[in-house]
C-alpha atoms as a PDB file:
ATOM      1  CA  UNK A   1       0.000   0.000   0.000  1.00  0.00           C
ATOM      2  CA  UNK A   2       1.295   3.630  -1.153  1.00  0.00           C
ATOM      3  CA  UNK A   3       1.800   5.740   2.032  1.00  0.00           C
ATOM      4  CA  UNK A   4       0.288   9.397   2.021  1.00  0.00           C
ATOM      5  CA  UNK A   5       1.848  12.580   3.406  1.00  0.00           C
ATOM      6  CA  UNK A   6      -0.320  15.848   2.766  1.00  0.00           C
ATOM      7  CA  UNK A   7       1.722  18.797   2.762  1.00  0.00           C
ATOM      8  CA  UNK A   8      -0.633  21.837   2.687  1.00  0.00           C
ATOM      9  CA  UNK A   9       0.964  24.865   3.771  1.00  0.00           C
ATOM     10  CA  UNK A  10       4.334  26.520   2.520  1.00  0.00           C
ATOM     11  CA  UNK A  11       7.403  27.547   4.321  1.00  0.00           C
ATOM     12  CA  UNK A  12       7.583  30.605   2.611  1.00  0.00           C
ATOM     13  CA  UNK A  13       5.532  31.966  -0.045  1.00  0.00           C
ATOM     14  CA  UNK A  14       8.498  33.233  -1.848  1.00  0.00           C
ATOM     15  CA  UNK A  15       6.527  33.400  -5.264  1.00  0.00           C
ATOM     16  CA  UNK A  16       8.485  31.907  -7.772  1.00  0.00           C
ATOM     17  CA  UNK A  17       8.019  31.914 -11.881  1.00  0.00           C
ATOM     18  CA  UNK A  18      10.229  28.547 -12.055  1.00  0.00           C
ATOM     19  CA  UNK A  19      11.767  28.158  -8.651  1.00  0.00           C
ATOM     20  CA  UNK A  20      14.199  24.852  -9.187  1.00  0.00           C
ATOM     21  CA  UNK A  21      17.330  23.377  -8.128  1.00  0.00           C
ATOM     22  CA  UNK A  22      17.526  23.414  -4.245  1.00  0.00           C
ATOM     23  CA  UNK A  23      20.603  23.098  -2.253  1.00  0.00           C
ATOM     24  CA  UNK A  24      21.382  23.300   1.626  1.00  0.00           C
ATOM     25  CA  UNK A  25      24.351  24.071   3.001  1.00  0.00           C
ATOM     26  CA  UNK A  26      24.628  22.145   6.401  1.00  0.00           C
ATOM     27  CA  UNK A  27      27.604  24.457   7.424  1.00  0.00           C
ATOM     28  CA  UNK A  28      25.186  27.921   7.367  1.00  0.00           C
ATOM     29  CA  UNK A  29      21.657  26.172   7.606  1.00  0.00           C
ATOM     30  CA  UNK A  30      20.953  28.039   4.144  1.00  0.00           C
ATOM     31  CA  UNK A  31      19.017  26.789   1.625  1.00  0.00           C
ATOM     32  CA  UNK A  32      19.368  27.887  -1.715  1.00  0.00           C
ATOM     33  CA  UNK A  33      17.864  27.529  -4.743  1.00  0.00           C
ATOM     34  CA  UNK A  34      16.788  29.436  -8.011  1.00  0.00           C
ATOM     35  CA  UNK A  35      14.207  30.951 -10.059  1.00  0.00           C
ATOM     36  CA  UNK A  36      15.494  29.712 -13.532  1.00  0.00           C
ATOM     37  CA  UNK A  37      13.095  31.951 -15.313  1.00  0.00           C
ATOM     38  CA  UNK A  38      13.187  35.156 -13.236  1.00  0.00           C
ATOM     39  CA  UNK A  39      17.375  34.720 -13.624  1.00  0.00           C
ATOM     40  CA  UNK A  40      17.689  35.089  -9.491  1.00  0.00           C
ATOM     41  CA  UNK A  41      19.466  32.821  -6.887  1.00  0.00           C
ATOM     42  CA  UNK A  42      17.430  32.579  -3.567  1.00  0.00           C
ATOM     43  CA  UNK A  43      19.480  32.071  -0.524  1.00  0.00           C
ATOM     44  CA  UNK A  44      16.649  31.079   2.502  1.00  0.00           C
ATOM     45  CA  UNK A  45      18.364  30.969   6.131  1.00  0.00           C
ATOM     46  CA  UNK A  46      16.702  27.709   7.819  1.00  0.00           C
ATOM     47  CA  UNK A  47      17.464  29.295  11.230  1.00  0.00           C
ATOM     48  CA  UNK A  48      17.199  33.156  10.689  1.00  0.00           C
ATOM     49  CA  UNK A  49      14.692  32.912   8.327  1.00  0.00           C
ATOM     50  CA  UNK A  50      16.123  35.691   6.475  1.00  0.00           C
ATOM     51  CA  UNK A  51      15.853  35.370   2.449  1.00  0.00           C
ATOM     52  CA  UNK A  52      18.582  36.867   0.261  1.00  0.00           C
ATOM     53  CA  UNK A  53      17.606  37.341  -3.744  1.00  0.00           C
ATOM     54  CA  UNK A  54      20.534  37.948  -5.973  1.00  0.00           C
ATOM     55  CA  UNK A  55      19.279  38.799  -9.789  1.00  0.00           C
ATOM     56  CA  UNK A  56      21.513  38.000 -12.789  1.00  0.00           C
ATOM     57  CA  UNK A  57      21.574  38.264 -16.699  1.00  0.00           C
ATOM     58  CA  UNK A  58      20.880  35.176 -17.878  1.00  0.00           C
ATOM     59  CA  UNK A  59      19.139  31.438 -16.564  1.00  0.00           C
ATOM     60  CA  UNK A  60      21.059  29.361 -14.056  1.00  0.00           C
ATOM     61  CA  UNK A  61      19.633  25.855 -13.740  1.00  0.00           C
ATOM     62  CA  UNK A  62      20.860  24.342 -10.550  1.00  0.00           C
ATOM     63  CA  UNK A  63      23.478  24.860  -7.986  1.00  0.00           C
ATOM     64  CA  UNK A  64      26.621  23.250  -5.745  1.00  0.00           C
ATOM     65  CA  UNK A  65      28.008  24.415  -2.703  1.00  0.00           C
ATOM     66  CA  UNK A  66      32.080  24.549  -3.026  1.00  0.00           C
ATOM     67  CA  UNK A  67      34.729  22.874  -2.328  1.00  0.00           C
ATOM     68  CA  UNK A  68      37.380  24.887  -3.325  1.00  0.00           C
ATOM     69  CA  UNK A  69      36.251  28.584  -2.211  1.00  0.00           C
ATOM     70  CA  UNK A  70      33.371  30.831  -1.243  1.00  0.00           C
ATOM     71  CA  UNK A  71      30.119  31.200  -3.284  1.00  0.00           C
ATOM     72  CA  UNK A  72      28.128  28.922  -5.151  1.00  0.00           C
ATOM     73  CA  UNK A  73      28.872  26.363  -8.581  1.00  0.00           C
ATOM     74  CA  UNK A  74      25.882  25.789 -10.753  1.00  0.00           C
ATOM     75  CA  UNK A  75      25.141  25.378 -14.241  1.00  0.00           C
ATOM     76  CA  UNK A  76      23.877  28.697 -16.136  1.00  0.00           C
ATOM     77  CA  UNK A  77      22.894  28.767 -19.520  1.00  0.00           C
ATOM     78  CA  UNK A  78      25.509  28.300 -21.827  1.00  0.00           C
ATOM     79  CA  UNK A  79      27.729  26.554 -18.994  1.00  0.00           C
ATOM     80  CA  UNK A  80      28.954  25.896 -15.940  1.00  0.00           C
ATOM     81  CA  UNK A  81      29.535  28.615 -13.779  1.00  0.00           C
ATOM     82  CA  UNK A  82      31.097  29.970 -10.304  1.00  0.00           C
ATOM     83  CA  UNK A  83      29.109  32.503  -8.587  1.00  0.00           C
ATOM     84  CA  UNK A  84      29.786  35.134  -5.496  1.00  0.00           C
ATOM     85  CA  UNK A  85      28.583  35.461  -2.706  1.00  0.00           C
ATOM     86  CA  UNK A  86      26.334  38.058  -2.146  1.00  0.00           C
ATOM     87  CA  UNK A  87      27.114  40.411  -5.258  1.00  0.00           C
ATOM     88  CA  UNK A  88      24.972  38.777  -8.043  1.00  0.00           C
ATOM     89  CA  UNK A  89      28.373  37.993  -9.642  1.00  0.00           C
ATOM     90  CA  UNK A  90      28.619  34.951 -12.555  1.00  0.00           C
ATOM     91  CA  UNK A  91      32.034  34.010 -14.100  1.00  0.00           C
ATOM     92  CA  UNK A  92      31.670  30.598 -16.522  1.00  0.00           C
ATOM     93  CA  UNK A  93      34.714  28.262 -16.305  1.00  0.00           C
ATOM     94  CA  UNK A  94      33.290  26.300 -18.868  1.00  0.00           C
ATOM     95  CA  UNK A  95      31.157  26.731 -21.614  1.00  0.00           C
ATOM     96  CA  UNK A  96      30.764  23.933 -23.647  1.00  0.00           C
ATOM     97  CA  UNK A  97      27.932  23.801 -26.186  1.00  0.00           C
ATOM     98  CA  UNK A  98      28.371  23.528 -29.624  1.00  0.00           C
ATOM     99  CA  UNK A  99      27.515  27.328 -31.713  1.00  0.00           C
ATOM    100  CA  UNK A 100      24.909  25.806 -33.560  1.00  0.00           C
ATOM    101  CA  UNK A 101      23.109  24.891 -30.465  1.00  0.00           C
ATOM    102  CA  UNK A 102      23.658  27.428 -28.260  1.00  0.00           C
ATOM    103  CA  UNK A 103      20.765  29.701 -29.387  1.00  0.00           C
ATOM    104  CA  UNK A 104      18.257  26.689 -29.192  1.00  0.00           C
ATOM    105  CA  UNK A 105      19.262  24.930 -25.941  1.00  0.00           C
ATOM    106  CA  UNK A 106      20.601  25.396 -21.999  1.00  0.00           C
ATOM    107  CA  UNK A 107      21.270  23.917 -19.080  1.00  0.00           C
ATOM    108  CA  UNK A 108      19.099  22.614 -16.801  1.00  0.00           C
ATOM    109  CA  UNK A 109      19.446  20.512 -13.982  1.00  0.00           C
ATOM    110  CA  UNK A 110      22.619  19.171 -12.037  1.00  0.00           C
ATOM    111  CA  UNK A 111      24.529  17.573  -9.303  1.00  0.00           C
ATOM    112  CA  UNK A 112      27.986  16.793  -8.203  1.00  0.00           C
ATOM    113  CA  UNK A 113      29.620  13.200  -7.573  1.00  0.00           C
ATOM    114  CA  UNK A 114      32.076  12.535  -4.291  1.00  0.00           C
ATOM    115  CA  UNK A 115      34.905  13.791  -6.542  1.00  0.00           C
ATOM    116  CA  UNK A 116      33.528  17.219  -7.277  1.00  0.00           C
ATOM    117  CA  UNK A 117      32.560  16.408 -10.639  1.00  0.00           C
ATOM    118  CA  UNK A 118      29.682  18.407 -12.001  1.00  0.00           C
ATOM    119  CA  UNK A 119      26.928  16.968 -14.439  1.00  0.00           C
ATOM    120  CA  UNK A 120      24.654  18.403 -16.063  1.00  0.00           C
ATOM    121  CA  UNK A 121      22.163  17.933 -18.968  1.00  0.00           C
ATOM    122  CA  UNK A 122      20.517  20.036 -21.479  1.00  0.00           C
ATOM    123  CA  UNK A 123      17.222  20.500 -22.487  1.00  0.00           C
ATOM    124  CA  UNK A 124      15.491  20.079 -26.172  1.00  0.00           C
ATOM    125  CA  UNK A 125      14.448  21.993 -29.257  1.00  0.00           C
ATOM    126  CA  UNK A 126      12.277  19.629 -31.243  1.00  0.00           C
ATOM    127  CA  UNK A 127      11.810  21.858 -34.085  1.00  0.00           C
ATOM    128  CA  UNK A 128      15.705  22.168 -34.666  1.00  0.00           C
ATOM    129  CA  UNK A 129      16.434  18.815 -33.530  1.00  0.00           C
ATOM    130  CA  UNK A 130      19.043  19.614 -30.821  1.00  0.00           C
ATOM    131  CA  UNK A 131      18.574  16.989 -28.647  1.00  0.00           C
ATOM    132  CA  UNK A 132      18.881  16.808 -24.350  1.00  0.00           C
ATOM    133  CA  UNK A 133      22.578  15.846 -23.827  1.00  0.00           C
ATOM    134  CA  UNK A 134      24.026  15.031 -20.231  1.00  0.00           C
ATOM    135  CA  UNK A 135      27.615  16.793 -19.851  1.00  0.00           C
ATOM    136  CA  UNK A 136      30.232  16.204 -17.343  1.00  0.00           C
ATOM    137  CA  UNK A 137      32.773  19.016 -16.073  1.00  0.00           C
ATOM    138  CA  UNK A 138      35.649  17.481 -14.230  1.00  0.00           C
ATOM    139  CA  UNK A 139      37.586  20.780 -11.818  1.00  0.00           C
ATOM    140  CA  UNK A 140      40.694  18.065 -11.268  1.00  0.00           C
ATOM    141  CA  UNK A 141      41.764  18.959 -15.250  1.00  0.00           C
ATOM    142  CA  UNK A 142      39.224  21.021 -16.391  1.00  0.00           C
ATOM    143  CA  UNK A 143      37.381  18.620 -18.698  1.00  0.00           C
ATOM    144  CA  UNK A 144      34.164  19.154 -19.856  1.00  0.00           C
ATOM    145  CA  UNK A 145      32.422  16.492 -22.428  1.00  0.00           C
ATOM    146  CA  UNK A 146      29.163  15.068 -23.095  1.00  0.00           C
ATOM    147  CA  UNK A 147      28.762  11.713 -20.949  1.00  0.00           C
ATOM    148  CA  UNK A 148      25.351  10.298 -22.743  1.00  0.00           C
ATOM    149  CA  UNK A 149      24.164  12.087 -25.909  1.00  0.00           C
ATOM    150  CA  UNK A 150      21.230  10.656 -25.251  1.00  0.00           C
ATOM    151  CA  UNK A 151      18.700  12.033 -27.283  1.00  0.00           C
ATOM    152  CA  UNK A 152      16.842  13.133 -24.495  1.00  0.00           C
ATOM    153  CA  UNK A 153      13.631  15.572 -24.236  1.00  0.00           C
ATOM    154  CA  UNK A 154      14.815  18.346 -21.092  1.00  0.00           C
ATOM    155  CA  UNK A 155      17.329  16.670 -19.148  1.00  0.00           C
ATOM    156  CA  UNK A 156      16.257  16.848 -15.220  1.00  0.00           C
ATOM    157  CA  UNK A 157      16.543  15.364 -11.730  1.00  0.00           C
ATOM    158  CA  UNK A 158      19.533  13.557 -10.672  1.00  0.00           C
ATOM    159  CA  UNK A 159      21.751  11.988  -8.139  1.00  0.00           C
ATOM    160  CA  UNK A 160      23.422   8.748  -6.823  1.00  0.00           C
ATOM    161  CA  UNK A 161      23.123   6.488  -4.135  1.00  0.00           C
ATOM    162  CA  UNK A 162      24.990   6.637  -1.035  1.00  0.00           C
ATOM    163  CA  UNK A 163      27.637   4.222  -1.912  1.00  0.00           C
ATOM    164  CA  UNK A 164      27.700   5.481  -5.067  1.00  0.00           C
ATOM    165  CA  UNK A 165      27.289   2.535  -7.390  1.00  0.00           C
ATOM    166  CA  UNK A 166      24.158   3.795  -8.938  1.00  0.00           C
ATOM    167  CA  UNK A 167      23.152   7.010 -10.949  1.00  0.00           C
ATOM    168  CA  UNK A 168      19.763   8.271 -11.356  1.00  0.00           C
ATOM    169  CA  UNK A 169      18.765  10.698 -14.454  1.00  0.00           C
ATOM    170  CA  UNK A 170      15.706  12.359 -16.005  1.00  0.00           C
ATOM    171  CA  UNK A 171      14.327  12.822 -19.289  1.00  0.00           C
ATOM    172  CA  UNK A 172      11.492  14.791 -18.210  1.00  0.00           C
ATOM    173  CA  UNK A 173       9.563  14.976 -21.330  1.00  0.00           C
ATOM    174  CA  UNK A 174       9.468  11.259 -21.992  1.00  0.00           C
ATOM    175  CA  UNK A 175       8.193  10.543 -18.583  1.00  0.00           C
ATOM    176  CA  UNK A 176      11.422   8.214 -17.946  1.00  0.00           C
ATOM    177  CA  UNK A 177      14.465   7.767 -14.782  1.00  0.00           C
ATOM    178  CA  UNK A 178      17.000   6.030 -16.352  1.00  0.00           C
ATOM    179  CA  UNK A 179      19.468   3.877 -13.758  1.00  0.00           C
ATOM    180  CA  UNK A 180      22.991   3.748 -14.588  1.00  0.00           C
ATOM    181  CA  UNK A 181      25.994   2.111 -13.302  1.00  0.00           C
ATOM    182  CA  UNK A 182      28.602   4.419 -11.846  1.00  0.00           C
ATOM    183  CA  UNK A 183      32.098   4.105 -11.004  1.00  0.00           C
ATOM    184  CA  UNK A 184      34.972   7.272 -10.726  1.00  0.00           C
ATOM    185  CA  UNK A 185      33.356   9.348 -12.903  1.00  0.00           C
ATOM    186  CA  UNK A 186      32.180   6.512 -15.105  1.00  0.00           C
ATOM    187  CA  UNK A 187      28.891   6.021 -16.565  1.00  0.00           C
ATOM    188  CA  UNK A 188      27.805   2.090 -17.797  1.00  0.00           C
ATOM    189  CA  UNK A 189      24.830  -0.125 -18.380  1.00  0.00           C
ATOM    190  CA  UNK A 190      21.978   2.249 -18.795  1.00  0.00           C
ATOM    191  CA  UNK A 191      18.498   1.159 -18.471  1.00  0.00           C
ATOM    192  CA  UNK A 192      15.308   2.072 -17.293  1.00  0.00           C
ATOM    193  CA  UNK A 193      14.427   2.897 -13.631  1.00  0.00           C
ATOM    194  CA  UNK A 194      10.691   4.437 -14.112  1.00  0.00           C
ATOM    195  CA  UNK A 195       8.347   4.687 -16.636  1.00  0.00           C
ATOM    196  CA  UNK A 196       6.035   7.277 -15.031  1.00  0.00           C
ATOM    197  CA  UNK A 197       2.931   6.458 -17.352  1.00  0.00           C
ATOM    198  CA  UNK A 198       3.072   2.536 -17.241  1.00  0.00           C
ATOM    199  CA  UNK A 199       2.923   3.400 -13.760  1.00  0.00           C
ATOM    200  CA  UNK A 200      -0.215   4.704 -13.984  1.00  0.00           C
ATOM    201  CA  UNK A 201       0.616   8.424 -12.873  1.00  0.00           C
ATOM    202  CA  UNK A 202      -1.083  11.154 -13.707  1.00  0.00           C
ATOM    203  CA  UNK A 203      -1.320  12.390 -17.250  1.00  0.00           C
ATOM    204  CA  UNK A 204       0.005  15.436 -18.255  1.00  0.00           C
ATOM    205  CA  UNK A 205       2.655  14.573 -15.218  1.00  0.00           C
ATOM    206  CA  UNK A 206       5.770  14.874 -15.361  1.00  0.00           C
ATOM    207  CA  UNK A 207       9.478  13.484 -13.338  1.00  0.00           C
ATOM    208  CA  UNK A 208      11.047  16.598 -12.687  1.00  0.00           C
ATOM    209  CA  UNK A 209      13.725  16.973 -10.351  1.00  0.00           C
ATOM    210  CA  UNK A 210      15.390  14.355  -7.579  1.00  0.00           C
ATOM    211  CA  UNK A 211      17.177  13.197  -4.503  1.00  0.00           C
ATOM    212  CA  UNK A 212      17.873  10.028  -3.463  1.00  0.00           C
ATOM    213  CA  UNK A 213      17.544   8.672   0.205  1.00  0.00           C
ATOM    214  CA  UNK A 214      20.031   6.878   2.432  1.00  0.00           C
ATOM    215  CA  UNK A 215      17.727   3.532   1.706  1.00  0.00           C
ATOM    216  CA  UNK A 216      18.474   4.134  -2.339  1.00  0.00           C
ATOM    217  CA  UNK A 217      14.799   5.207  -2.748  1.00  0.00           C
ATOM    218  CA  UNK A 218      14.276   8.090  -5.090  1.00  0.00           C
ATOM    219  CA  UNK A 219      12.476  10.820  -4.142  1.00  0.00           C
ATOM    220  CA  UNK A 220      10.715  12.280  -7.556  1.00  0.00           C
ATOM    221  CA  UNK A 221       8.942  15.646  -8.189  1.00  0.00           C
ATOM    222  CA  UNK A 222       5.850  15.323 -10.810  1.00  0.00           C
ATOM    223  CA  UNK A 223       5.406  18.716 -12.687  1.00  0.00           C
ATOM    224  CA  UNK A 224       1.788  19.135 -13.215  1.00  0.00           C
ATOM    225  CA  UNK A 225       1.469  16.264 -10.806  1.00  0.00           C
ATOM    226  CA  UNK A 226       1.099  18.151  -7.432  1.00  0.00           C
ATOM    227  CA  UNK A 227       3.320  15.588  -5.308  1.00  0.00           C
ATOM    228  CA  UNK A 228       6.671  14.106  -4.680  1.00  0.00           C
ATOM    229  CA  UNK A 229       6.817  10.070  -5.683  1.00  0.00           C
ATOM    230  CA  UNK A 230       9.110   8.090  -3.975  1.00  0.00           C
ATOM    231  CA  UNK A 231      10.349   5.106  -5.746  1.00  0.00           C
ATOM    232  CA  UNK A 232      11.842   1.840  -4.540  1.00  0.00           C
ATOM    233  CA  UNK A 233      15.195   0.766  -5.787  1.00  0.00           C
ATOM    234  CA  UNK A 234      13.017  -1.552  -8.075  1.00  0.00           C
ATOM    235  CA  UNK A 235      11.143   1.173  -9.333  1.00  0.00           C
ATOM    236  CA  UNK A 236       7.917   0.522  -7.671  1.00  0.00           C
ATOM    237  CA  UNK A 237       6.273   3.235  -5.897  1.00  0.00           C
ATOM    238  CA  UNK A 238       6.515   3.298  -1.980  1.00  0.00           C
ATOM    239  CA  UNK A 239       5.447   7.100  -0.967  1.00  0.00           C
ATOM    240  CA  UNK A 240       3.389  10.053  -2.255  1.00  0.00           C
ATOM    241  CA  UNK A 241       3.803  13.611  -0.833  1.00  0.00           C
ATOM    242  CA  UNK A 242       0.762  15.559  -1.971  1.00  0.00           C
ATOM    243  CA  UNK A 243       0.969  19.425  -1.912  1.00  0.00           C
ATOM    244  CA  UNK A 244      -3.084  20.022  -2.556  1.00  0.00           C
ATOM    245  CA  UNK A 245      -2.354  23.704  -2.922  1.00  0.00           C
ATOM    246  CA  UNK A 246       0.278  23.177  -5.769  1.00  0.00           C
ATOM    247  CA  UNK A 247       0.452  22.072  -9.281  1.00  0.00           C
ATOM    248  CA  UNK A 248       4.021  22.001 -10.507  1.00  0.00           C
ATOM    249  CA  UNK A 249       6.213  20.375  -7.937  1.00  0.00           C
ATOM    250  CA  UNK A 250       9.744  21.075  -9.114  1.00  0.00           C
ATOM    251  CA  UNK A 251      12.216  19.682  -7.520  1.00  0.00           C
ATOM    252  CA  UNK A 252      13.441  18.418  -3.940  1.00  0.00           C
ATOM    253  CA  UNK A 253      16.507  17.604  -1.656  1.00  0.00           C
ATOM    254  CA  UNK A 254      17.307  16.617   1.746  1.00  0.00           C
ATOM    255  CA  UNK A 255      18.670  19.513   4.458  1.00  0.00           C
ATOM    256  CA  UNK A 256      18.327  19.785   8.442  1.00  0.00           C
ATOM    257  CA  UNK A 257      20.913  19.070  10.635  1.00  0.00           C
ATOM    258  CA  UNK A 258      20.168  15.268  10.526  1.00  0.00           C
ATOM    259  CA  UNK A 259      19.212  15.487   6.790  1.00  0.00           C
ATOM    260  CA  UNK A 260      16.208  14.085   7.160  1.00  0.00           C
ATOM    261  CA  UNK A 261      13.792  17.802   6.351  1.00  0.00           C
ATOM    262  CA  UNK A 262      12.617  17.604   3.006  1.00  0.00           C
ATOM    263  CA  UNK A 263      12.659  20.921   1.304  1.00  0.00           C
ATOM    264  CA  UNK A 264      10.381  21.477  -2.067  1.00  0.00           C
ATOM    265  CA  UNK A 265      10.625  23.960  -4.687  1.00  0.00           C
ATOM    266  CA  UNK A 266       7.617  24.761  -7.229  1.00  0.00           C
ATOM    267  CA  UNK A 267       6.594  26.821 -10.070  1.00  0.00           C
ATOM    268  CA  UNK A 268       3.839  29.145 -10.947  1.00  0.00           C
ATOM    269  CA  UNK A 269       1.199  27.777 -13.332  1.00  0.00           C
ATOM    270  CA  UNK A 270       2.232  30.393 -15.863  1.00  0.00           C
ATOM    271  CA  UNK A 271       5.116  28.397 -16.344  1.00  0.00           C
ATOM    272  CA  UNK A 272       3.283  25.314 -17.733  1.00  0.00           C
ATOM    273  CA  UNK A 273       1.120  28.268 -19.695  1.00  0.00           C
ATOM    274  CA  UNK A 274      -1.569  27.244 -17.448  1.00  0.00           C
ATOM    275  CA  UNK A 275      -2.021  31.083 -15.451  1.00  0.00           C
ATOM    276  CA  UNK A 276      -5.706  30.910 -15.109  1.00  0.00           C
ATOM    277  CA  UNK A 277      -4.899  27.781 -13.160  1.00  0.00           C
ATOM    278  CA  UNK A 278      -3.024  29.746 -10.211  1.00  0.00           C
ATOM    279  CA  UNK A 279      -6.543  30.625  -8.067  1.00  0.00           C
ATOM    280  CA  UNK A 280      -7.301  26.470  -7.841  1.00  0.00           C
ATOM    281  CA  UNK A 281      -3.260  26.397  -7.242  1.00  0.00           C
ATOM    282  CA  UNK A 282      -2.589  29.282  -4.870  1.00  0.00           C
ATOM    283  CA  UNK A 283       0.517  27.750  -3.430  1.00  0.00           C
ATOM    284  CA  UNK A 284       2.114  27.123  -7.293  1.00  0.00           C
ATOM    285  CA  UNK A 285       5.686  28.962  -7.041  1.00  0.00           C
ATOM    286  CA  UNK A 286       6.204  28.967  -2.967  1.00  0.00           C
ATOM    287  CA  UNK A 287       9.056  26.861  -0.841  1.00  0.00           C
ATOM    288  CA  UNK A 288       7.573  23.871   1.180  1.00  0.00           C
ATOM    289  CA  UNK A 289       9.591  21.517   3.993  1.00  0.00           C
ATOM    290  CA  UNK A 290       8.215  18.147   4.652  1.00  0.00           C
ATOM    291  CA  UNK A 291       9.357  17.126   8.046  1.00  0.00           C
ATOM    292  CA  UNK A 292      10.743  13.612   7.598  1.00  0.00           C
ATOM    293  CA  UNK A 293      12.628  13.060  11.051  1.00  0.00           C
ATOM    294  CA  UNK A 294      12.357   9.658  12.769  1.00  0.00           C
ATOM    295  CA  UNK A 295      11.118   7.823   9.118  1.00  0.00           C
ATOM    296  CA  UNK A 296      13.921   9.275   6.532  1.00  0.00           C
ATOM    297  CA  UNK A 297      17.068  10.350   6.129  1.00  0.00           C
ATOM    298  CA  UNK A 298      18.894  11.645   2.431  1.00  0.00           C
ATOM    299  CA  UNK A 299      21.961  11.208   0.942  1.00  0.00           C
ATOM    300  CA  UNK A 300      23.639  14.752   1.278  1.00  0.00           C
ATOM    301  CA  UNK A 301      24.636  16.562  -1.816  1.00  0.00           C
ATOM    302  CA  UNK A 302      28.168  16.592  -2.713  1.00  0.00           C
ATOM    303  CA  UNK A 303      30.423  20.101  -3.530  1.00  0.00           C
ATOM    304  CA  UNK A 304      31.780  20.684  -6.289  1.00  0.00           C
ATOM    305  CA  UNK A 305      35.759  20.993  -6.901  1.00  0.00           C
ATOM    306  CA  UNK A 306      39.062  18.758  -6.866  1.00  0.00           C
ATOM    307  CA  UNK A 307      38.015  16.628  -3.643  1.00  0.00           C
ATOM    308  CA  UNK A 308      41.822  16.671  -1.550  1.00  0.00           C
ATOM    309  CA  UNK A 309      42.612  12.642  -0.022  1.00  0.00           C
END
């Protein structure tokens, strides 16, 4: 039997276009995150409570905390990117794409390996046939190719189990988690995790974006969906967490002290071209925490930069 948790008020109705790619810093208690299509970086003190919006020129996708100095890593449009602290200040260190692409695609979603490796996918122009490509960005000698050409719709959500020997990945559009295995940096074997419609999920759902739990269950936002799934490690699904108030659940990861608080971005129904849809969805765009202590615990993100033995 699928397990229920309703999650029906926000944490703070912060109002986001396309709010995406959250990240939480156990050292500060900050969680950030972005607004991908309102180009700003949120930075949401856990303790304080105080909320920090920095607004740049362009779309950043997702975000690391460092390894290697202050500020933030992420993806941005064209690239991958280091960012400031505090002075809405973006410098790429890598900017990959190929010309004839670059006015038809960007980068989306993102995460970091144990090693400080950064990967990242694209998303898709149909029309042009530039196709979602997952990239990786190695810091230790600067490295930056594409790691599955896929084709993929808009690359999204993913992560790796806490030992490491499995990697998760999106292709959002086709409704499909695709489970790879991983070894230093090494991608193998891919094959399918989830098919979201043989599933029987909702149409006109979504997978969006992802963390993965100390158990190796993946915890799956469903754009257009209004929930979190969680899946088992066979791809069967375990847990629900319903947000009522919301209809595009973007994407999630695991902060708190013990890493077991589950915090939830989302996105304003204009974003899915659905405005008129915002009075049944009130919520759409805010920042939601599902308390998870005592049941849960995730696998903490990794930074990004050379990792020093």
């Amino acid at each position: 039997m699928v397990k229920q948790i309703i999650v029906d008020r926000p944490l703070l109705t912060v109002g986001c276009t396309l709010g995406e790619g959250p990240i939480y810093d156990p050292d500060t208690s900050i969680l950030h995150f972005v607004d991908i299509d309102e180009h700003k970086i949120l930075h949401y003190n856990t303790v304080s409570l105080e909320l920090k919006v920095e607004q740049f020129d362009e779309k950043i996708g997702c975000l690391a905390l460092r390894r290697d100095g202050p500020g933030l890593a992420g993806a941005a449009a064209q690239g991958f990117a280091l960012f400031e602290s505090g002075n809405s200040t973006m410098e790429y260190i890598n900017r990959p794409l190929p010309v004839e692409y670059q006015p038809y695609t960007r980068f989306n979603d993102g995460a970091c390996d144990s090693k400080g490796r950064f990967f990242a996918g694209t998303v898709y122009d149909k029309e042009r046939g530039v196709p979602g490509q997952l990239w990786k960005f190695d810091p230790a000698d600067g490295s930056c190719a594409v790691v599955d050409p896929g084709p993929f719709t808009d690359s999204n959500g993913l992560g790796w189990t806490a030992d490491e020997k499995i990697f998760y990945f999106t292709d959002s559009r086709a409704n499909l988690i695709f489970a790879y295995d991983y070894e230093d940096g090494h991608l193998t074997n891919r094959r399918l995790f989830v098919d979201a419609m043989a599933l029987g999920l909702e149409e006109n759902s979504y997978c969006d974006g992802l963390c993965v739990d100390m158990e190796g269950y993946v915890w799956s936002a469903r754009w257009g969906g209004s929930k979190i799934v969680r899946f088992s490690p066979s791809g069967s699904i375990d847990v629900e967490v319903c947000f009522p108030t919301v209809l595009n659940v973007t994407s999630c990861v695991f902060g708190g002290p013990n890493c077991d608080q589950l915090y939830v971005t989302s996105a304003h129904c204009r974003a899915s071209g659905e405005a008129e849809r915002q009075t049944e969805y009130p919520d759409s765009g805010h920042l939601f925490v599902v308390d998870l202590s005592g049941e849960y615990q995730g696998v903490p993100r990794h930074k990004f930069g050379v990792a020093k033995d």
